[in-house]
Protein backbone atom coordinates (compact mmCIF):
# COMPACT_ATOMS: atom_id res chain seq x y z
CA UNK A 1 155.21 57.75 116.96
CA UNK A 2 153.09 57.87 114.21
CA UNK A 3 148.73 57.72 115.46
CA UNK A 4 146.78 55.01 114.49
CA UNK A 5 143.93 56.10 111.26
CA UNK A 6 140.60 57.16 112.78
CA UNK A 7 138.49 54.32 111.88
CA UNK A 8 135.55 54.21 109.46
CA UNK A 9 132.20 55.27 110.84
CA UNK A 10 129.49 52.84 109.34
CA UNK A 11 126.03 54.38 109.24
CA UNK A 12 123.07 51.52 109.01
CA UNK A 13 119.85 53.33 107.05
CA UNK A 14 119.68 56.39 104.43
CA UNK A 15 116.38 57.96 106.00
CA UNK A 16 116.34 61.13 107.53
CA UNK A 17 118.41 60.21 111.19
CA UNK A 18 120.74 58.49 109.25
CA UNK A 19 120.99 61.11 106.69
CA UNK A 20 121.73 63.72 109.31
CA UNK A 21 123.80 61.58 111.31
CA UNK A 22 126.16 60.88 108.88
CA UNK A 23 126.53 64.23 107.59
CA UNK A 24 126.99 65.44 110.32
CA UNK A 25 129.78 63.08 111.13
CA UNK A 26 131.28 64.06 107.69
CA UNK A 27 131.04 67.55 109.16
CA UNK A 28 133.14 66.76 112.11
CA UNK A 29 135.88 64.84 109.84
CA UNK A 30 135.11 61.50 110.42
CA UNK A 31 135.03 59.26 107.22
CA UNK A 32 131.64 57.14 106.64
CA UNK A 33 129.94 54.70 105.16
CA UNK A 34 126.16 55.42 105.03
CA UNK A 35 124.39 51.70 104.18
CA UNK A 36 120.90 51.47 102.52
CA UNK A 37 119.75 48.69 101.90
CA UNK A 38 117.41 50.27 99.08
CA UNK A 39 116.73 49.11 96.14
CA UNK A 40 118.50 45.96 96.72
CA UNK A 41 116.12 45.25 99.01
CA UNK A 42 112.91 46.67 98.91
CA UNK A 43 110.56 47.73 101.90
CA UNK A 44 106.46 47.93 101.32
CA UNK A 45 106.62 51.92 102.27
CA UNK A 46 109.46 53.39 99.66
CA UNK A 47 108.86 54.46 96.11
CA UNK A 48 112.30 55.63 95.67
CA UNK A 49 115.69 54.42 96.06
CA UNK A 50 116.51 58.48 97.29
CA UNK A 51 117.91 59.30 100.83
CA UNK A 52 115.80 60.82 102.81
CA UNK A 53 112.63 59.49 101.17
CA UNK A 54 109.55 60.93 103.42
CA UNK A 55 106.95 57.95 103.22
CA UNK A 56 104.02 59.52 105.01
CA UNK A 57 102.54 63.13 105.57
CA UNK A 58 104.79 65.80 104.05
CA UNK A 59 104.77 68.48 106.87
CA UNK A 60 107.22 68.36 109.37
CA UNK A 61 104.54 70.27 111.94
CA UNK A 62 105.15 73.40 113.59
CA UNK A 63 107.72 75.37 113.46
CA UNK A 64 106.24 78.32 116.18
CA UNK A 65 108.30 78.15 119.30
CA UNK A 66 105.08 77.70 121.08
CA UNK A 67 104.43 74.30 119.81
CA UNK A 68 106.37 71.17 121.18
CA UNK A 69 107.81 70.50 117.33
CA UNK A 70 108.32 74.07 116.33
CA UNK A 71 110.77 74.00 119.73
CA UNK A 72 112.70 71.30 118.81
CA UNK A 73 113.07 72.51 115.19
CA UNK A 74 114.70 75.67 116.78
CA UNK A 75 116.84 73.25 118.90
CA UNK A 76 118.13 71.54 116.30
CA UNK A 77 118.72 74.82 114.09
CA UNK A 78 120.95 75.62 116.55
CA UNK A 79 122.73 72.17 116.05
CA UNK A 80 123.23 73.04 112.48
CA UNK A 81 120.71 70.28 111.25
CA UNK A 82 121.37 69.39 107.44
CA UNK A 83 117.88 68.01 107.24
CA UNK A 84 116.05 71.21 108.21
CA UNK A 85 117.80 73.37 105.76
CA UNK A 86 116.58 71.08 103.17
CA UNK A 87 113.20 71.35 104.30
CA UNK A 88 113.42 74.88 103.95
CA UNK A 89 114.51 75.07 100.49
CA UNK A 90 111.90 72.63 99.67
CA UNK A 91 109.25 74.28 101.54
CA UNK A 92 105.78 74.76 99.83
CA UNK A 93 102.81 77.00 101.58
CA UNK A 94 101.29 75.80 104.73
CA UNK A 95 100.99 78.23 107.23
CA UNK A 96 103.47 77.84 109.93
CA UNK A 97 103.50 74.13 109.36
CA UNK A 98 107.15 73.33 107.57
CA UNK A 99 105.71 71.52 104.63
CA UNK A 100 107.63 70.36 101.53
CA UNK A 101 107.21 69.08 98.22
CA UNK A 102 108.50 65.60 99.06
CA UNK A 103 110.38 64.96 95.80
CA UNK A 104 112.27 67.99 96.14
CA UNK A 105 113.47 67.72 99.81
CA UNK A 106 114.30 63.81 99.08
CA UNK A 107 116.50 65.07 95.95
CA UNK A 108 118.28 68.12 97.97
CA UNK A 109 118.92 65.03 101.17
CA UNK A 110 120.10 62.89 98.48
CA UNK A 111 122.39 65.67 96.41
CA UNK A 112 124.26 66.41 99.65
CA UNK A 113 124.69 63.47 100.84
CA UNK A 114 125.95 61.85 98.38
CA UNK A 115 128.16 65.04 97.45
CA UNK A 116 130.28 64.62 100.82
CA UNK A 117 133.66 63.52 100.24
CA UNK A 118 133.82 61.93 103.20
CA UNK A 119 130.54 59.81 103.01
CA UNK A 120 130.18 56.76 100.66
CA UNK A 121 127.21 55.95 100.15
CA UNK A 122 126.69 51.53 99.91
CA UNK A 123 123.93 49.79 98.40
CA UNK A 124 123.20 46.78 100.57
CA UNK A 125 122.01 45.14 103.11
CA UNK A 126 123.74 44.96 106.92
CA UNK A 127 122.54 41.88 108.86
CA UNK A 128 125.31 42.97 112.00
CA UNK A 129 126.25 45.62 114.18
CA UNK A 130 128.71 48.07 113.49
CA UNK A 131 131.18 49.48 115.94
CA UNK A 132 132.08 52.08 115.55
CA UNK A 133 128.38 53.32 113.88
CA UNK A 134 124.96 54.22 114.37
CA UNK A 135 121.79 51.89 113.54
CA UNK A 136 118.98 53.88 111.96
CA UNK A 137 116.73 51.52 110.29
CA UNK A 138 113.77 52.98 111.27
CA UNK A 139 110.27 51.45 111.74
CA UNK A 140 110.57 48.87 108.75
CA UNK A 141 114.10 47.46 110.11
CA UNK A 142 114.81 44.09 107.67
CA UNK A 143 114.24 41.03 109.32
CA UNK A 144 117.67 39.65 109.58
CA UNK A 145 118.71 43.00 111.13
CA UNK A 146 116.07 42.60 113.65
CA UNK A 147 116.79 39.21 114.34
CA UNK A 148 120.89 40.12 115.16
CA UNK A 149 119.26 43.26 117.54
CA UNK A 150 116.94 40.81 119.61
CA UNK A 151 119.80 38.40 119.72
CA UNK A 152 122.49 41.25 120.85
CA UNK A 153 120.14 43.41 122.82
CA UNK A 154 117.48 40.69 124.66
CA UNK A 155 114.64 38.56 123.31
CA UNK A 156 112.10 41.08 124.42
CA UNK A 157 114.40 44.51 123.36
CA UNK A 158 112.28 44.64 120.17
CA UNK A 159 108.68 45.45 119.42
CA UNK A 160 107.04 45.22 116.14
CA UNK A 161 103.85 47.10 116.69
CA UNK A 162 102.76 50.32 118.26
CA UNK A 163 99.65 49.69 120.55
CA UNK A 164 99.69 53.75 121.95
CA UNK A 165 97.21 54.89 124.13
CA UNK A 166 96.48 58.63 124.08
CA UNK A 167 98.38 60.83 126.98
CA UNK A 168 96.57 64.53 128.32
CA UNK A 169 98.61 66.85 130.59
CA UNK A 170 97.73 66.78 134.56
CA UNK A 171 97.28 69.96 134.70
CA UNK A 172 94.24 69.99 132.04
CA UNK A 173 92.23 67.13 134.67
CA UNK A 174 89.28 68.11 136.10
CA UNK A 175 90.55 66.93 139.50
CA UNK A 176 86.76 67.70 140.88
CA UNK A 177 85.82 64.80 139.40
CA UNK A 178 88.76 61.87 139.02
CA UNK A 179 89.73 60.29 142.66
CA UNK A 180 93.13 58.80 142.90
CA UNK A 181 92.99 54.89 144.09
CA UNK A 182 94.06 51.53 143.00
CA UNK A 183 92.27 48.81 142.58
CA UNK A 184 91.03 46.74 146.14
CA UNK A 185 93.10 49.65 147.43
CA UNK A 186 96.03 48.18 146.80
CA UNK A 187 99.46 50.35 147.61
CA UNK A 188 101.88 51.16 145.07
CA UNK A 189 105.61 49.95 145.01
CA UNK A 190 106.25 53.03 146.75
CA UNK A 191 103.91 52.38 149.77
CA UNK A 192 101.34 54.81 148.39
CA UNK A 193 98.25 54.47 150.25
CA UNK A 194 96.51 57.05 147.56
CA UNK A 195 96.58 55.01 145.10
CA UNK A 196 98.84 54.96 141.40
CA UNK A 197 96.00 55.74 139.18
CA UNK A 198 93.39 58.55 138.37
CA UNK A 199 90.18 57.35 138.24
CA UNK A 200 87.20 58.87 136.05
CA UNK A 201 83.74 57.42 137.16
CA UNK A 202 81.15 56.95 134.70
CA UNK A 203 77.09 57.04 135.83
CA UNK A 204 75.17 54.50 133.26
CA UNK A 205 73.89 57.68 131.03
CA UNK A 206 77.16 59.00 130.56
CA UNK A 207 78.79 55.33 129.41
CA UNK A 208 76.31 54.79 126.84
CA UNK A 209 76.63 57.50 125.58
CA UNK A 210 80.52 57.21 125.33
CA UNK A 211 79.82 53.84 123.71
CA UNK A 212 77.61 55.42 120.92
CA UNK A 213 79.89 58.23 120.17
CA UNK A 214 83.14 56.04 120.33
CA UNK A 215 81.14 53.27 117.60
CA UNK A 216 80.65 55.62 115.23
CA UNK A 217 83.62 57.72 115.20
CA UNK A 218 85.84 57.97 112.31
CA UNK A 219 89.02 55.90 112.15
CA UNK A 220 92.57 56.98 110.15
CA UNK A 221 93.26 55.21 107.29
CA UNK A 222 96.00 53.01 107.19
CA UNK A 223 98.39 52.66 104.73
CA UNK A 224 98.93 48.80 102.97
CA UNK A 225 102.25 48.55 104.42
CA UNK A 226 100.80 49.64 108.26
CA UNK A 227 97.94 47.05 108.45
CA UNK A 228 98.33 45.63 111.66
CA UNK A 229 96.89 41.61 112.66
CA UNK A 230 94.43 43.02 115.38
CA UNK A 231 95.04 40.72 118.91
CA UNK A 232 93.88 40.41 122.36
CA UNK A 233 97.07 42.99 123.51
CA UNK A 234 96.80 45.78 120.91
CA UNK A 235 92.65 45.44 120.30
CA UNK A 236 91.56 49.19 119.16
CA UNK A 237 89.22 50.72 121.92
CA UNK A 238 86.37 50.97 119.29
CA UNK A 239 86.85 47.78 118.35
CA UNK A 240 86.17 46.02 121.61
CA UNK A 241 82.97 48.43 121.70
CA UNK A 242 81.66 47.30 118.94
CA UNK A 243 81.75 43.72 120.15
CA UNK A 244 79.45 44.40 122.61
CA UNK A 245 78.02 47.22 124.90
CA UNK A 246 79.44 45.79 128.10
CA UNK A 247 82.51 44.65 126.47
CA UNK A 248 84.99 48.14 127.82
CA UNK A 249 83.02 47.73 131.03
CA UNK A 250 84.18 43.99 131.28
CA UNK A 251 87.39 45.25 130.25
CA UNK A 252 89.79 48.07 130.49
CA UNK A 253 87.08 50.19 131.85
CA UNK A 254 85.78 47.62 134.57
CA UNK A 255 84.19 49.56 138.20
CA UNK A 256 85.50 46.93 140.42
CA UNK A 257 87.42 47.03 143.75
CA UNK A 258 87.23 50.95 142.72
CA UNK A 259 85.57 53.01 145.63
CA UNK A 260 84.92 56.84 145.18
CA UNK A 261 86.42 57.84 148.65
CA UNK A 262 83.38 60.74 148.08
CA UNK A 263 80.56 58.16 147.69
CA UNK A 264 81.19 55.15 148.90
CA UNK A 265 80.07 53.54 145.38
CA UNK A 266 81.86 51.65 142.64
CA UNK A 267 80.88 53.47 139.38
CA UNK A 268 79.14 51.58 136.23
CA UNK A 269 82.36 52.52 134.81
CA UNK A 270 85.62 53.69 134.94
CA UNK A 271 88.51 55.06 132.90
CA UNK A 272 91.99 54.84 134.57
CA UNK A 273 94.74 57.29 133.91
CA UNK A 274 98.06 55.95 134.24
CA UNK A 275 101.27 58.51 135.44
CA UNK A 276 103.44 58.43 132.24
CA UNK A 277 106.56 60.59 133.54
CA UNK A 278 108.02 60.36 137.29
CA UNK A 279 107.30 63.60 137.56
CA UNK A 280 102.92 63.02 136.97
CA UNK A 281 102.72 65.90 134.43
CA UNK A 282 102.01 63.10 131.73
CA UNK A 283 99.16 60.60 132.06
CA UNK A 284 97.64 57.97 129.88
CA UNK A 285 94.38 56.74 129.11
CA UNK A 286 94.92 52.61 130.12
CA UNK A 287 93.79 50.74 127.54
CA UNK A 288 92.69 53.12 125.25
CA UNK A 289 94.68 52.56 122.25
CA UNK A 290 93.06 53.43 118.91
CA UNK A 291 92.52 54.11 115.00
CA UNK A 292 90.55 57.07 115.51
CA UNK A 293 91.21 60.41 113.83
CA UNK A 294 93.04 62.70 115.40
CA UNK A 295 90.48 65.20 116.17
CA UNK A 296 87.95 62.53 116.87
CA UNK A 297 90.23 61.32 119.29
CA UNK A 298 89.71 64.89 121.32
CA UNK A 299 85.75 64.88 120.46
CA UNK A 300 84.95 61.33 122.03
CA UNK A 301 87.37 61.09 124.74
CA UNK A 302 86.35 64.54 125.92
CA UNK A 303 83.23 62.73 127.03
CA UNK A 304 84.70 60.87 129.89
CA UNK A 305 84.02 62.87 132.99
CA UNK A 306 87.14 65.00 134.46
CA UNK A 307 88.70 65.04 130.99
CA UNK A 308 86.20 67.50 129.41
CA UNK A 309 89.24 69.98 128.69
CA UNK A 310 91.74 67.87 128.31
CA UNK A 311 94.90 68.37 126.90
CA UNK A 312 95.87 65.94 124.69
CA UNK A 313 100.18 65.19 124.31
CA UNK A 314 99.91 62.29 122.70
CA UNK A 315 97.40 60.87 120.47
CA UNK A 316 96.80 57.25 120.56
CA UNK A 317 97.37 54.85 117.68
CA UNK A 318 98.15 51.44 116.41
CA UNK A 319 100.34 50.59 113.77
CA UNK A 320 103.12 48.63 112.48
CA UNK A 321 106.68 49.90 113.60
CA UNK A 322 109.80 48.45 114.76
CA UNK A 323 110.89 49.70 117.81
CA UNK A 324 113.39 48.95 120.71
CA UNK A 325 112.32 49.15 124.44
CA UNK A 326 115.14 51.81 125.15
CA UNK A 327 114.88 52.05 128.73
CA UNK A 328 115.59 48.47 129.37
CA UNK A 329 117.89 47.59 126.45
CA UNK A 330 119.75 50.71 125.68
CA UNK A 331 122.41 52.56 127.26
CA UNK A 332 121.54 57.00 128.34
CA UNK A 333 123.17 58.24 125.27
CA UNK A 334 120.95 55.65 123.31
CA UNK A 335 123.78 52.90 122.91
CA UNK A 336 124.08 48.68 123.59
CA UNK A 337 124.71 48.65 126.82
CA UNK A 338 127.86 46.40 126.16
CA UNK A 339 129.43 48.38 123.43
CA UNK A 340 128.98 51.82 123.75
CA UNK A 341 130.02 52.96 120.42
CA UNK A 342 127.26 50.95 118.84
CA UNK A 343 124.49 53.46 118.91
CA UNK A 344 121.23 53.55 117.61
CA UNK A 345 119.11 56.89 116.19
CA UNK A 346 115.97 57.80 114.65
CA UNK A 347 112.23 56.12 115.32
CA UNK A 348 114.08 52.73 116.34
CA UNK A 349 114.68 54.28 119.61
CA UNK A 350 111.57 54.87 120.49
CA UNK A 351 110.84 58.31 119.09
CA UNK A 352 107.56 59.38 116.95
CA UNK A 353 107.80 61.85 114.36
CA UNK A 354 109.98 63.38 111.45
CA UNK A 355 111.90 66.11 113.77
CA UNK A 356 112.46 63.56 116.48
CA UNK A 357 114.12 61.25 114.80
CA UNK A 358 116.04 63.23 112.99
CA UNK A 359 117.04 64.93 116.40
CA UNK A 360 118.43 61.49 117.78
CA UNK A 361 120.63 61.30 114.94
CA UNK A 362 122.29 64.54 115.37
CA UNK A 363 122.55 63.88 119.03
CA UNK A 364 124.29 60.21 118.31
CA UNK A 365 126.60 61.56 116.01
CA UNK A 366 127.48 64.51 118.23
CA UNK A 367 128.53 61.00 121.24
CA UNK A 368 129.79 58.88 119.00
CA UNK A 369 132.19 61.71 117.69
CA UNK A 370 133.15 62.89 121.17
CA UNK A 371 133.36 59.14 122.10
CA UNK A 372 136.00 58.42 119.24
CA UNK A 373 137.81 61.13 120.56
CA UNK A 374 138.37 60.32 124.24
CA UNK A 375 135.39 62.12 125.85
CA UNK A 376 132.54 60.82 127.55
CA UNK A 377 128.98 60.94 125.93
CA UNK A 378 127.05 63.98 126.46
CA UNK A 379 122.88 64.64 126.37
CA UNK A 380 121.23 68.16 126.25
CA UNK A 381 119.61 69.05 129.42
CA UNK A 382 115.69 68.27 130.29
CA UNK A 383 115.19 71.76 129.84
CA UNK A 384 115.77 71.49 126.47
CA UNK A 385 112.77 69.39 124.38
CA UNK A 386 115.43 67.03 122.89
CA UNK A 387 117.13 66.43 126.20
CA UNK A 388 113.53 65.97 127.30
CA UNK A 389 112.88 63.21 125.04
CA UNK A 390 116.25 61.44 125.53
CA UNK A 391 115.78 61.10 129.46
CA UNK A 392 111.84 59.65 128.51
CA UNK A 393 113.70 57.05 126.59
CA UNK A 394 115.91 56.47 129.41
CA UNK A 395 113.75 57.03 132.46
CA UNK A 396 110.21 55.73 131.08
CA UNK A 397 108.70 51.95 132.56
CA UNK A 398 110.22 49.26 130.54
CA UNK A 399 106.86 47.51 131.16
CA UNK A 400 104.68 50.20 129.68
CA UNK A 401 107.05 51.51 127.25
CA UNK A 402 105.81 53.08 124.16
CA UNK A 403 106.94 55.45 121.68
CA UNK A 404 106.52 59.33 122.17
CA UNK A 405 106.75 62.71 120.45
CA UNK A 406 108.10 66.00 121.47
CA UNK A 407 105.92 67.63 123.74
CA UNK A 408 105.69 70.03 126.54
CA UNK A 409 104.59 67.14 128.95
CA UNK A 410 108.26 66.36 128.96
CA UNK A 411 110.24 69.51 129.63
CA UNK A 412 111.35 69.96 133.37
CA UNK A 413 109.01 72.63 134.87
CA UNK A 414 109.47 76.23 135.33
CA UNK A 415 109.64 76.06 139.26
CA UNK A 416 106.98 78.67 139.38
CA UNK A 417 103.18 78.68 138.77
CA UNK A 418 102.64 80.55 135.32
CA UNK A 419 98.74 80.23 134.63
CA UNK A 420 98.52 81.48 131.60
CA UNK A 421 99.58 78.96 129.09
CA UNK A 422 100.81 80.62 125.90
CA UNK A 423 102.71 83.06 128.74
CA UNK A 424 103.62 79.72 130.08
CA UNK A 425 105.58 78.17 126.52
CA UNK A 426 106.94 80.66 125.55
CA UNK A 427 109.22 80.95 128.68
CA UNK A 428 109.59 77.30 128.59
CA UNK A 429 110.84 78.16 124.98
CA UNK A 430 113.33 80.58 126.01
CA UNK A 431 114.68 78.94 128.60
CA UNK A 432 115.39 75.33 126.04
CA UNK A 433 116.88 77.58 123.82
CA UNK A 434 119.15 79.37 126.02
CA UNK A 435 120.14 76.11 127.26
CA UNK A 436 120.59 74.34 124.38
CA UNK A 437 122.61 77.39 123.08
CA UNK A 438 125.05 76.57 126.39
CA UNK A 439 125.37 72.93 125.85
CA UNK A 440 126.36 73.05 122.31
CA UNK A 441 128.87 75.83 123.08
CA UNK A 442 130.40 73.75 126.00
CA UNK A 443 130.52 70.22 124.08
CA UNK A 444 129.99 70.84 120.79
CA UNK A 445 133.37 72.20 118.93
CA UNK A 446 132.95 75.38 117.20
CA UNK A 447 133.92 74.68 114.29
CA UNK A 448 131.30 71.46 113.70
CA UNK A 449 128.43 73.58 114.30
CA UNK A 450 127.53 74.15 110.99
């Protein structure tokens, strides 16, 4: 009896997750249609109707093993990433960043793409959801798209602006000084008597002094495309500062029903750190979401007591981006719950960054492949810092979701106390890689490794 023909993978969105994940698709001899919707329709951010266009900084971060991003680049080296090999023949000097002249990396994307024989490459725009495919629209999804994902997925699956607070590592708390309670003492859902947040008291001295730094501290520019309508849920930290001295103190940073079990005494004012991962390695500053520059970002909020040498995996940030609450709408391996071969990749999901969302769409291709042919949907393990990110997206509070980068906040721990932390990364390094190395070789057939 003759089979039935493989059906046609459709591929929604020619940046760079749905670049790689139709290549490599292609690569594991699946035919594809790759839709972009450029330049029938337009977006604010693109100046080019190229795959693979990079529309903000040119660097693609680290690539030292030490660093979260440099990891993951290794990680997906050793998935044969398409995208990362143009990088590096685009690369241009800067240090051991992986920077590229943007023009040439969106040509050689483009070139190779288009090249495959099995990838066609349509000019249009897709208003439904394909099955089988991947959705990789990124953070400037069109609206009708959008529309048929909140209709499909849930009214509240979709987001349309970041409001990110910034996240530091537990470890890097100066637990001297923060005392673990909850407001009026209240217990957590688990019965917790201690409390579910970390709690940084401010004396009257130190606050105003917060306030004057935070004023005057330099915010990012934004691009035209990324201005955001400032309101009551996303207002910038700064902002509410500079509405009034007492306005943070009245707000998220409010003393009340908030005892140190040391003193007796409600603070003038308090900054509450919120656990970000079940494990508590990962905690963010609630309420504290912000324009400011990186690096001022570590200057002012280095002022509030216990966080004096913080460390900082996840800056904070507001801007405008398209995003789906993943843990609530979205299936482990990143698919509608109710068809599993509809997947979605790239910054949609709930990823920051040019290597992470790249990363998804190797990953998605990898399941929807292995799906198509009879097996069940696989994920790298949490050792790994892509496996790491995937069980965030699953695992993370559907109530305080927000979007997050690689970092080593994420990765499950080493099981033993290493104190020294460059000693520290680079085993946590060695052991993603070895891992990752394993799960390819076990799921991944050898001859689609590229």
């Amino acid at each position: 009896m003759q089979r039935p023909a493989a059906p046609t993978i459709r591929v929604i969105g020619g940046g760079l997750a749905g670049s790689e994940a139709a290549w490599q698709l292609a690569e594991r001899g699946h035919d594809v249609v790759l839709h972009e919707m450029r330049p029938v329709v337009g977006t604010e951010a693109h100046k080019t109707d190229r795959l693979g266009e990079l529309v903000c900084s040119n660097t693609f971060k680290s690539t030292e093993t030490s660093n979260a991003h440099g990891l993951l680049k290794a990680e997906m080296r050793l998935l044969g990433s398409m995208i990362l090999e143009c990088a590096d023949a685009a690369r241009v000097p800067g240090g051991s960043a992986l920077t590229v002249d943007r023009d040439v990396f969106s040509a050689a994307v483009h070139e190779r793409v288009s090249a495959h024989p099995r990838i066609a490459v349509r000019r249009d725009e897709v208003t439904d959801l394909p099955s089988p495919g991947i959705v990789a629209t990124g953070p400037l999804t069109s609206s009708a798209l959008a529309e048929r994902i909140r209709e499909r997925l849930g009214i509240d699956s979709l987001a349309f602006y970041d409001a990110i607070a910034p996240i530091v590592s537990h470890e890097s708390i100066d637990h001297s000084v923060v005392f673990r309670a909850s407001r009026y003492g209240k217990e957590t859902m688990e019965g917790e008597r201690d409390g579910a947040y970390l709690n940084c008291p401010m004396s009257r001295e130190q606050y105003e002094a917060f306030i004057d730094t935070l004023t005057q501290a330099d915010q990012a520019s934004a691009h035209a495309f990324d201005a955001v309508p400032y309101f009551e849920g996303c207002m910038p930290a700064e902002e509410m500062a500079r509405r009034g001295r007492d306005t943070l103190r009245f707000g998220p940073m409010k003393p009340v029903g908030l005892r140190d079990p040391r003193t007796g005494r409600e603070a003038h004012a308090i900054v509450q750190l919120r656990m970000e991962d079940r494990a508590g390695r990962m905690w963010n500053l609630v309420g504290f979401q912000t324009r400011l520059r990186y690096p001022e970002q570590q200057r002012v909020f280095r002022m509030i007591p216990g966080l004096e040498s913080a460390e900082f995996l996840r800056f904070g940030s507001i801007h405008r981006n398209s995003y789906l609450n993943a843990p609530a709408a979205l299936a482990p391996h990143l698919a509608s719950r109710d068809e599993p071969l509809t997947l979605f990749a790239g910054q949609l999901t709930g990823v920051e960054g040019y290597t992470e969302s790249t990363a998804t769409g190797i990953v998605a291709a990898i399941n929807l492949s292995r799906m198509l042919a009879g097996d069940e949907p696989a994920l790298p393990p949490p050792t790994t810092m892509l496996g790491a990110l995937y069980r965030y997206l699953r695992e993370a509070d559907p109530a305080h979701f927000q979007p997050m980068n690689a970092n080593f906040g994420l990765v499950d721990d080493l099981g033993v106390r290493v104190r020294d932390k460059a000693t520290k990364r680079a085993k946590l390094a060695e052991r993603a890689l070895e891992h990752m190395a394993a799960w390819r070789d076990a799921l991944v057939p050898a001859g689609a490794r590229g």
